[in-house]
PDB file of N, CA and C in Angstrom:
ATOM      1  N   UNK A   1      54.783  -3.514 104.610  1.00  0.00           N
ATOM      2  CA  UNK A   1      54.680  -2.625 105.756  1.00  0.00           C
ATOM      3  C   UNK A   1      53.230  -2.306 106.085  1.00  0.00           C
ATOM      4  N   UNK A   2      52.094  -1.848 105.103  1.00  0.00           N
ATOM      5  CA  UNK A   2      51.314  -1.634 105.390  1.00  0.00           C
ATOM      6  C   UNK A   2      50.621  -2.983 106.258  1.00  0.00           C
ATOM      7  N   UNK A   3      50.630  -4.440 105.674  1.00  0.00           N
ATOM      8  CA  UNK A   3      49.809  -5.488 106.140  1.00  0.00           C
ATOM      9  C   UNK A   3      50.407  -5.516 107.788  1.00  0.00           C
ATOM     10  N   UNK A   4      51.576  -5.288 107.749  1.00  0.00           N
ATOM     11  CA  UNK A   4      52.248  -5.008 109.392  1.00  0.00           C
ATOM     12  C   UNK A   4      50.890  -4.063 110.359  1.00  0.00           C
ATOM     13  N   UNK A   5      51.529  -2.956 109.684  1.00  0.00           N
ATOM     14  CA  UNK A   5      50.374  -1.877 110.528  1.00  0.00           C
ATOM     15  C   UNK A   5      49.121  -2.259 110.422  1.00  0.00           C
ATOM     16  N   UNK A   6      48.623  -2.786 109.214  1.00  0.00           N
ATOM     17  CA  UNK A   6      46.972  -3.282 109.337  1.00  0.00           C
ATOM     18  C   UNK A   6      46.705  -4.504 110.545  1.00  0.00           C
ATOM     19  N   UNK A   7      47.414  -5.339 110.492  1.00  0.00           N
ATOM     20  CA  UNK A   7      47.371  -6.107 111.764  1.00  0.00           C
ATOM     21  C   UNK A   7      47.344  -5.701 112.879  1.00  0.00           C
ATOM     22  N   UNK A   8      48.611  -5.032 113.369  1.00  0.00           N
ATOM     23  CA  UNK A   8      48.659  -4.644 114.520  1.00  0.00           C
ATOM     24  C   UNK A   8      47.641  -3.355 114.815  1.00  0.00           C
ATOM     25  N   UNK A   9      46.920  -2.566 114.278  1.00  0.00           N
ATOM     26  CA  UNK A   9      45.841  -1.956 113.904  1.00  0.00           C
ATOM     27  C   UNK A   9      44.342  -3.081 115.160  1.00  0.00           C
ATOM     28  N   UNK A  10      44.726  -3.916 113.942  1.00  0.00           N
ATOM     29  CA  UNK A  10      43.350  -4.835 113.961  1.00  0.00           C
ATOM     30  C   UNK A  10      43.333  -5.469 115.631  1.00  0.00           C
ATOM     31  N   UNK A  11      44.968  -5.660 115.445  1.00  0.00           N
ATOM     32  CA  UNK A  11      44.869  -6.616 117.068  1.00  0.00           C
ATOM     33  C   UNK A  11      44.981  -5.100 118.190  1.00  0.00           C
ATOM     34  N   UNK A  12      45.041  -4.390 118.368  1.00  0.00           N
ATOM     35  CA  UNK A  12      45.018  -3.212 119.274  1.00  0.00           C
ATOM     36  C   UNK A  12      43.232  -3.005 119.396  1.00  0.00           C
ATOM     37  N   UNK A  13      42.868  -3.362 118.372  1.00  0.00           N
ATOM     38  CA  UNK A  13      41.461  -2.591 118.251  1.00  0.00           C
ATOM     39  C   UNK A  13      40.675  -3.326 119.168  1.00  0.00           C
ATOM     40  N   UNK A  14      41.044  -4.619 118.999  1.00  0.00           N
ATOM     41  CA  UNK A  14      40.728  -6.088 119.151  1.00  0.00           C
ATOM     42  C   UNK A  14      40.579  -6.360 121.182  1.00  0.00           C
ATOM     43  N   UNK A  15      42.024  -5.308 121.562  1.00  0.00           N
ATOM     44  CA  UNK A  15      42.546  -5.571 122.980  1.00  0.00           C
ATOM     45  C   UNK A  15      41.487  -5.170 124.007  1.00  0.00           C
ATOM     46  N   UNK A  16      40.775  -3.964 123.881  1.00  0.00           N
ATOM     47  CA  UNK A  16      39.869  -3.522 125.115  1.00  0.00           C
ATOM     48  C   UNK A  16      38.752  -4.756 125.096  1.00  0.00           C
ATOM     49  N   UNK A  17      38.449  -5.322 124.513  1.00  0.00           N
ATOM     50  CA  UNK A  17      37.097  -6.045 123.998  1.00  0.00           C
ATOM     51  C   UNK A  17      37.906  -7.751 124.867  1.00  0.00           C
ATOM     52  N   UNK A  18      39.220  -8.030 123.902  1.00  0.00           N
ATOM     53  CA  UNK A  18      39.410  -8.828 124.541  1.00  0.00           C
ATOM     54  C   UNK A  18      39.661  -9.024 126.477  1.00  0.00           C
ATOM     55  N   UNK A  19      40.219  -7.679 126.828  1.00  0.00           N
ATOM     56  CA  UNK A  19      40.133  -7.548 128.158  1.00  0.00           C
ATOM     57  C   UNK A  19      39.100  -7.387 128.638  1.00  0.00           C
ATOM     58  N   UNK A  20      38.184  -6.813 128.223  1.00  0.00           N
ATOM     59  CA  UNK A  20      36.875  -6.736 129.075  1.00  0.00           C
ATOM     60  C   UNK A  20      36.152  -8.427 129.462  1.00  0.00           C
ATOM     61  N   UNK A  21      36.691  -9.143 128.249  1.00  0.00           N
ATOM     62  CA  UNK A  21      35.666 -10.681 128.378  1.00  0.00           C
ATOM     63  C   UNK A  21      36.393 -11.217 129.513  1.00  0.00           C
ATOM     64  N   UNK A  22      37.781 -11.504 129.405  1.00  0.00           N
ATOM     65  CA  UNK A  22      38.500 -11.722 130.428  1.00  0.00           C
ATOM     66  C   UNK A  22      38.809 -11.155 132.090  1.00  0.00           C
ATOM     67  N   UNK A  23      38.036 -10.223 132.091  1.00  0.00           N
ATOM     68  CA  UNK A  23      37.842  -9.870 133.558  1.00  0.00           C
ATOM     69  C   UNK A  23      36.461 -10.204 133.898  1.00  0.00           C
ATOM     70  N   UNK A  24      35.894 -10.319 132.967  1.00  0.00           N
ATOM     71  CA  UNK A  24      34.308 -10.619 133.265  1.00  0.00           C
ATOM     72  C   UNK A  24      34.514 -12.302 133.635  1.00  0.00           C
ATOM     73  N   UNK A  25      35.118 -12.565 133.502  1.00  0.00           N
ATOM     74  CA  UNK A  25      35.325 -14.381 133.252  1.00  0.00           C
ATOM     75  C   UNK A  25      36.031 -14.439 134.946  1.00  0.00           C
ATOM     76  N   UNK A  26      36.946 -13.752 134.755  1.00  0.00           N
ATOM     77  CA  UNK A  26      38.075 -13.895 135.894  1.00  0.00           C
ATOM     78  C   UNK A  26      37.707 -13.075 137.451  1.00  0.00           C
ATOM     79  N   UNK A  27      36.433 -12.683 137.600  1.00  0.00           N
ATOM     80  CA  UNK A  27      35.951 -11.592 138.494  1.00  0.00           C
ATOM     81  C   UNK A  27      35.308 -12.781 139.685  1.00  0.00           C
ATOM     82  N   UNK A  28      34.523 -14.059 138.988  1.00  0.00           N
ATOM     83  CA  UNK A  28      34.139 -14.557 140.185  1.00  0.00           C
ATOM     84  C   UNK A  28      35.161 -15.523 140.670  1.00  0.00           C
ATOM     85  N   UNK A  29      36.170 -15.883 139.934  1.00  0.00           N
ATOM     86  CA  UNK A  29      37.255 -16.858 140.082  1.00  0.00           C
ATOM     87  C   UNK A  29      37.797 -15.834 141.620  1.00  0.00           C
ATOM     88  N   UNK A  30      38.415 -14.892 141.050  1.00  0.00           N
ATOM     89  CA  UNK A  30      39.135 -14.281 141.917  1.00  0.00           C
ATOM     90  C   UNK A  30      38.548 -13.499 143.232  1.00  0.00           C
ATOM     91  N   UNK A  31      36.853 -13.764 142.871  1.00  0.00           N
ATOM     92  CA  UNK A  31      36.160 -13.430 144.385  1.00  0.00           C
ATOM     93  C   UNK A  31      36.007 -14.405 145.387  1.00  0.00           C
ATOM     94  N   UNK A  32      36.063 -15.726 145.266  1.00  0.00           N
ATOM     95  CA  UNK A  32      36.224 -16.816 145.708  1.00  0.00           C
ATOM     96  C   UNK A  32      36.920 -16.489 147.154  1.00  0.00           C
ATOM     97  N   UNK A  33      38.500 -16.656 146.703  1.00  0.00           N
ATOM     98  CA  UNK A  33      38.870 -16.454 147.976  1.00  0.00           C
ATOM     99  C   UNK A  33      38.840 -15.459 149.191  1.00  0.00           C
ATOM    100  N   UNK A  34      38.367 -14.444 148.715  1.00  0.00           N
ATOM    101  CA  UNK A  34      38.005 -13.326 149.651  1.00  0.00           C
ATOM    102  C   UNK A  34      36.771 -13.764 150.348  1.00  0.00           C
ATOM    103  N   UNK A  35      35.745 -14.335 150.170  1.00  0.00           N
ATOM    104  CA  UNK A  35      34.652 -14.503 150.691  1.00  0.00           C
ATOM    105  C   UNK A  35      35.216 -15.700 151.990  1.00  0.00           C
ATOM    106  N   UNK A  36      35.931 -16.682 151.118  1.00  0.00           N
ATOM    107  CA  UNK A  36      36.126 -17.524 152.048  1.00  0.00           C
ATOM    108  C   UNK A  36      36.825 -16.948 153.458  1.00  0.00           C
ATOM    109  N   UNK A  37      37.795 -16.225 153.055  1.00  0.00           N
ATOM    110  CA  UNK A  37      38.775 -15.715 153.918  1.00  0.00           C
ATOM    111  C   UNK A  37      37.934 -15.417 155.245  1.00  0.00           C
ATOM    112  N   UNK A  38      37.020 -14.508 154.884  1.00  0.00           N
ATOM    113  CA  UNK A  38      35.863 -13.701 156.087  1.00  0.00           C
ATOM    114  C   UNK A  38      34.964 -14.676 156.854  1.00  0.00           C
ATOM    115  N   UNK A  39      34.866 -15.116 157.913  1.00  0.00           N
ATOM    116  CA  UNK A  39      34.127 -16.454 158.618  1.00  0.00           C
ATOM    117  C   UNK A  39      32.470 -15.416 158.991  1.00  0.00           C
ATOM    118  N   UNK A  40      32.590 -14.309 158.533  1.00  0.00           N
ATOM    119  CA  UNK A  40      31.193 -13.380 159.321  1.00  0.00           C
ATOM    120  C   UNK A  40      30.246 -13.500 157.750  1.00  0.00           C
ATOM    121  N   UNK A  41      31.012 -14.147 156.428  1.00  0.00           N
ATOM    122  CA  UNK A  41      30.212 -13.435 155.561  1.00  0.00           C
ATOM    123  C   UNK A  41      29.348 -14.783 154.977  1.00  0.00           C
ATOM    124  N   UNK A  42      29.149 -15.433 155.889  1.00  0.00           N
ATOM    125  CA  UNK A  42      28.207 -16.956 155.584  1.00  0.00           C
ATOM    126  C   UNK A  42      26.455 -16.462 155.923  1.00  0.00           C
ATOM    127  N   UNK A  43      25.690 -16.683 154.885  1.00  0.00           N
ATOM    128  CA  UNK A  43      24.539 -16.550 154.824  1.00  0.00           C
ATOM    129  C   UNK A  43      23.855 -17.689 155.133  1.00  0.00           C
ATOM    130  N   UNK A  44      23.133 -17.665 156.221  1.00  0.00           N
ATOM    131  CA  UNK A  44      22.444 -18.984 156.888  1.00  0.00           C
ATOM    132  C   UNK A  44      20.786 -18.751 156.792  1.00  0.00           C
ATOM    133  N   UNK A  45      20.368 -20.090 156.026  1.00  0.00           N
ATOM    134  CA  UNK A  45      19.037 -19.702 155.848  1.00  0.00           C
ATOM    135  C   UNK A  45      18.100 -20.108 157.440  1.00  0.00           C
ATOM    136  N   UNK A  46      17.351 -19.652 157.165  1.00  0.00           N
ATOM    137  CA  UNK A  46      16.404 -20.020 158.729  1.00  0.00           C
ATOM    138  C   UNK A  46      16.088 -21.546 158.924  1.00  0.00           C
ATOM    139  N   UNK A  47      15.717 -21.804 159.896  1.00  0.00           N
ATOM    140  CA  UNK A  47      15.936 -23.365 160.878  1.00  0.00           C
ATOM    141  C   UNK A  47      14.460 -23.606 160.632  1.00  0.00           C
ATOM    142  N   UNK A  48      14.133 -24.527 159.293  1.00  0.00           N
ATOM    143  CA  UNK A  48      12.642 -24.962 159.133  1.00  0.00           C
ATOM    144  C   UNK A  48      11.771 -25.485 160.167  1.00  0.00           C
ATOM    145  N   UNK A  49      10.972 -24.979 160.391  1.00  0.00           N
ATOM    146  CA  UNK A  49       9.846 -26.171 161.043  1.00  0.00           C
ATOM    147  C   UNK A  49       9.578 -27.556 161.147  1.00  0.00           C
ATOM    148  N   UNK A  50       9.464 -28.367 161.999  1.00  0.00           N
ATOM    149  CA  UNK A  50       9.397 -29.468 161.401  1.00  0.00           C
ATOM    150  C   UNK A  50       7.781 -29.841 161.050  1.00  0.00           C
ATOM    151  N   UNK A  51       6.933 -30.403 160.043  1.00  0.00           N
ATOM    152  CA  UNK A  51       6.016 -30.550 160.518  1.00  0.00           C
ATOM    153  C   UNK A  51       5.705 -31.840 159.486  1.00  0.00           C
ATOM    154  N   UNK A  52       4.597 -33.064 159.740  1.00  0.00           N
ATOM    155  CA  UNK A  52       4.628 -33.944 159.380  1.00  0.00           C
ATOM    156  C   UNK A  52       4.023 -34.564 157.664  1.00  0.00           C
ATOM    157  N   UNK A  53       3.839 -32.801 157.313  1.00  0.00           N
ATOM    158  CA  UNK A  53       3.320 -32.616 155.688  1.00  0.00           C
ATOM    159  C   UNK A  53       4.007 -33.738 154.698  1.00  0.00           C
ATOM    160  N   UNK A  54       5.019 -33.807 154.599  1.00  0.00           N
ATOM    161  CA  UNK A  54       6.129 -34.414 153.944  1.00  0.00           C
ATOM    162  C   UNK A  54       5.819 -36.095 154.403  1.00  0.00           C
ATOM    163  N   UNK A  55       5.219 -36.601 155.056  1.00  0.00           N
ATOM    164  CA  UNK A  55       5.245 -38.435 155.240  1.00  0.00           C
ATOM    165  C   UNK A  55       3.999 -38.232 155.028  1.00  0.00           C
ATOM    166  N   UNK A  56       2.770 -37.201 155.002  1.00  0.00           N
ATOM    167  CA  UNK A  56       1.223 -37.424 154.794  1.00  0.00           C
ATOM    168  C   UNK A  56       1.426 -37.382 153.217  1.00  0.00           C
ATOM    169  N   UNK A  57       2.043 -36.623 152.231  1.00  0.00           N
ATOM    170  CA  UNK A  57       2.090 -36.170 151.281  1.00  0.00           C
ATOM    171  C   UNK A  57       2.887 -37.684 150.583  1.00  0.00           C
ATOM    172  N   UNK A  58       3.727 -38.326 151.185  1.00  0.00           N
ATOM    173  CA  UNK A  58       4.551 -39.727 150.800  1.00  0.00           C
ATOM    174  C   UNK A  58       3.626 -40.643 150.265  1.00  0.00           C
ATOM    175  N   UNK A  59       2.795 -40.708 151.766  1.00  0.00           N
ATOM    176  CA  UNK A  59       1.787 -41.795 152.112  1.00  0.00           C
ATOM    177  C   UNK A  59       0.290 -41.806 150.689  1.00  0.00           C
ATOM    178  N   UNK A  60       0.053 -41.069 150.611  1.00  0.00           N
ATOM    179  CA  UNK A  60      -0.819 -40.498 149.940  1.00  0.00           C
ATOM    180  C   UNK A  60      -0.067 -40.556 148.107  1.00  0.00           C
ATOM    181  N   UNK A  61       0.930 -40.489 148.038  1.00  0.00           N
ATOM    182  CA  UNK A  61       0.905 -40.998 146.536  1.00  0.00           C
ATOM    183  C   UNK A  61       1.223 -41.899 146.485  1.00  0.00           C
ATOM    184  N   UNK A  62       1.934 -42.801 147.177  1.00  0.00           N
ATOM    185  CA  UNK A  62       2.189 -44.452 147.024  1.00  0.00           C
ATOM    186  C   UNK A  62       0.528 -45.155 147.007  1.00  0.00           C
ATOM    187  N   UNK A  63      -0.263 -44.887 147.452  1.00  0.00           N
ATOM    188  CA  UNK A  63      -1.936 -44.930 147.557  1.00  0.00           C
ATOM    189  C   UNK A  63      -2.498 -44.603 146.174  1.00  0.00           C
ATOM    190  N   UNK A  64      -2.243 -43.550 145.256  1.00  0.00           N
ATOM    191  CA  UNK A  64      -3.026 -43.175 144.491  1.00  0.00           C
ATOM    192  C   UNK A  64      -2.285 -44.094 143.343  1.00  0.00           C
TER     193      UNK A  64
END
């Protein structure tokens, strides 16, 4: 009887700890679809410049 209660002791003690990992795990799973759901909540980064740095910068190490 006692090893009964010492267990179930141990696994109760055990439960907040185990629930806490498991919502921490399960928090971005289950934010997923809410974000998607909302079409306003898309973060758009700004519309770069174009400028011709990037083929001078090409040109220039195929050279060196």
């Amino acid at each position: 009887m006692n090893r009964i209660t010492a267990n179930a002791l141990e696994t109760l003690r055990l439960l907040p700890r185990a629930a806490l990992i498991l919502m921490l795990l399960a928090a971005p799973v289950l934010a997923v679809p809410t974000m998607r759901a909302d079409a306003g909540s898309t973060i758009e980064a700004p519309a770069l410049k174009k400028s011709g740095v990037g083929f001078v910068l090409l040109v220039s190490l195929q050279r060196g």
